[in-house]
Protein backbone atom coordinates (compact mmCIF):
# COMPACT_ATOMS: atom_id res chain seq x y z
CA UNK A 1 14.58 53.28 -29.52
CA UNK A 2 11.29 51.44 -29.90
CA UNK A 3 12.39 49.39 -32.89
CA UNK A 4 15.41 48.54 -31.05
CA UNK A 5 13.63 47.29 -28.06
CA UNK A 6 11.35 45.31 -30.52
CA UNK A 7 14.33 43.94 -32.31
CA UNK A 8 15.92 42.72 -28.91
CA UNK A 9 12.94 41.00 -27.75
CA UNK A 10 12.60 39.79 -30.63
CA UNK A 11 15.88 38.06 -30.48
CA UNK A 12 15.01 36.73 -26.83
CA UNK A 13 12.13 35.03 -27.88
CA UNK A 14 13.49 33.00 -30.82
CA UNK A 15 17.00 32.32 -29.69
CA UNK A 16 15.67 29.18 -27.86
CA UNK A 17 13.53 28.35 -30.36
CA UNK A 18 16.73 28.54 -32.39
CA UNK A 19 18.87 26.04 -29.96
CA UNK A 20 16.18 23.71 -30.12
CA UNK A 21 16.37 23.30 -33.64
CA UNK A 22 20.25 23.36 -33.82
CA UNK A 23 19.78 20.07 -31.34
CA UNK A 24 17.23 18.62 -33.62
CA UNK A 25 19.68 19.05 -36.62
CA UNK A 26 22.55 17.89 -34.71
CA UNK A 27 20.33 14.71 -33.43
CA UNK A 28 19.49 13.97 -36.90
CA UNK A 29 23.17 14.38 -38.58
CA UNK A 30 24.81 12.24 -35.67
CA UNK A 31 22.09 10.13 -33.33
CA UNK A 32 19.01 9.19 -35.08
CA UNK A 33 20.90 6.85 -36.88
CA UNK A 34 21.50 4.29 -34.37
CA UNK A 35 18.98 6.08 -31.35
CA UNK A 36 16.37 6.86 -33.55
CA UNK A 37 14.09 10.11 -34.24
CA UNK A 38 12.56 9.29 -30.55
CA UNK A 39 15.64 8.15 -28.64
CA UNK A 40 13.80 4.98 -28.50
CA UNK A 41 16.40 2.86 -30.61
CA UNK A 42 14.32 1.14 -32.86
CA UNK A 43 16.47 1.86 -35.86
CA UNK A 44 18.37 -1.74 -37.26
CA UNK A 45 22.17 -0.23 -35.53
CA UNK A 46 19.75 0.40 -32.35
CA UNK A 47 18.36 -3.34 -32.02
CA UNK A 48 21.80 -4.57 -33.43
CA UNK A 49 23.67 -2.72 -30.53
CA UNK A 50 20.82 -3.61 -27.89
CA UNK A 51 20.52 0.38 -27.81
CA UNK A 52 18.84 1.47 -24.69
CA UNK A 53 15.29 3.22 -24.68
CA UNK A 54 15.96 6.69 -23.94
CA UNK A 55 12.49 7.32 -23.37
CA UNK A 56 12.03 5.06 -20.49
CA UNK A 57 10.95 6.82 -17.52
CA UNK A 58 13.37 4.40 -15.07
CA UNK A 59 16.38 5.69 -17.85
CA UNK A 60 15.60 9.77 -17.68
CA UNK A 61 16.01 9.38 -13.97
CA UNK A 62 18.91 7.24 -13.12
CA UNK A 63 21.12 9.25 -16.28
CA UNK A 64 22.03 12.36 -15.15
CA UNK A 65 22.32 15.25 -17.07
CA UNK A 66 26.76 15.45 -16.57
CA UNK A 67 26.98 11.63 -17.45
CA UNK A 68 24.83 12.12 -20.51
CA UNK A 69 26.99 14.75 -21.19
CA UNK A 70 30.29 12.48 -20.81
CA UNK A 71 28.40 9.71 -22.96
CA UNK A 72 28.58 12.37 -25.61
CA UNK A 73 31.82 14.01 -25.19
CA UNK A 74 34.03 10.52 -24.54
CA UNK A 75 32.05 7.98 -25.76
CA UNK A 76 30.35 5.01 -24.31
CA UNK A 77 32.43 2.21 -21.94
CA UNK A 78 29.32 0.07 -22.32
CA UNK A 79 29.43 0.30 -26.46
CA UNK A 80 32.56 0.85 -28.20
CA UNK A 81 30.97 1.96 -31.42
CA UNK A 82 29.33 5.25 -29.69
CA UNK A 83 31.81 7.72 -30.71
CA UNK A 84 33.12 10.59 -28.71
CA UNK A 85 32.17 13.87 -29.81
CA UNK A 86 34.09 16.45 -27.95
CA UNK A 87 36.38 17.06 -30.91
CA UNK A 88 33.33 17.52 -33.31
CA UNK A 89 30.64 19.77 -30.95
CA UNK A 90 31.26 22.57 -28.82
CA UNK A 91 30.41 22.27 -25.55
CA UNK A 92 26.68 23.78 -26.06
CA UNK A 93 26.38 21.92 -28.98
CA UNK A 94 26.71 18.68 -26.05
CA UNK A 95 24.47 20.60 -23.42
CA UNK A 96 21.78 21.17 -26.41
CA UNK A 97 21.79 17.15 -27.58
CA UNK A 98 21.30 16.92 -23.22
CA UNK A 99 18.44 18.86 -23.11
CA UNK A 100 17.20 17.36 -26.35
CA UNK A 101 17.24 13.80 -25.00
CA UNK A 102 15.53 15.39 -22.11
CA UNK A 103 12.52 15.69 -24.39
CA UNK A 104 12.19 11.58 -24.77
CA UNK A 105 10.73 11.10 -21.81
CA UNK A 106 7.77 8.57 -22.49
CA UNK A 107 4.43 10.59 -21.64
């Protein structure tokens, strides 16, 4: 029973550990590109585009977490080259890349 119980908490503990990695992969196959490592858009595609600066204070508040999540599912209105995803990730895959960009916020 003890093992178990160890096992189980042990599973707790790392499975976000685990999601936050998944986003990090998934930023790095299909983001950094064109938003960069630090969703700051400094990559050629990001400047080319006139990317905006996810990191901006002013941009992590007026984006909310369900439009984010549209960006990423349908696309972008405002750039036709951002693809829509929601035939390539699942949904958690989209609320994971959410959170992730979550982390940009400029300290």
């Amino acid at each position: 029973m003890t093992t178990r119980l160890c096992l189980l908490f042990t599973l707790l503990l790392c499975a976000p550990a685990a999601r936050a990695d998944d986003a990090a992969d998934l930023w790095s196959k299909s983001c950094k590109s064109c938003h960069g490592p630090d969703g700051r858009a400094q990559t050629r595609m990001g400047q080319k585009e006139s990317i905006v600066d996810m990191s901006r204070a002013a941009w992590q508040q007026a984006e909310t977490d369900a439009e984010l999540r549209d960006v990423i599912a349908n696309g972008s209105s405002h750039n036709p080259k951002m693809k829509a995803y929601k035939d390539r990730l699942t949904p958690e895959q989209m609320d994971a890349l959410v959170r992730y960009i979550r982390t940009f916020k400029a300290k």
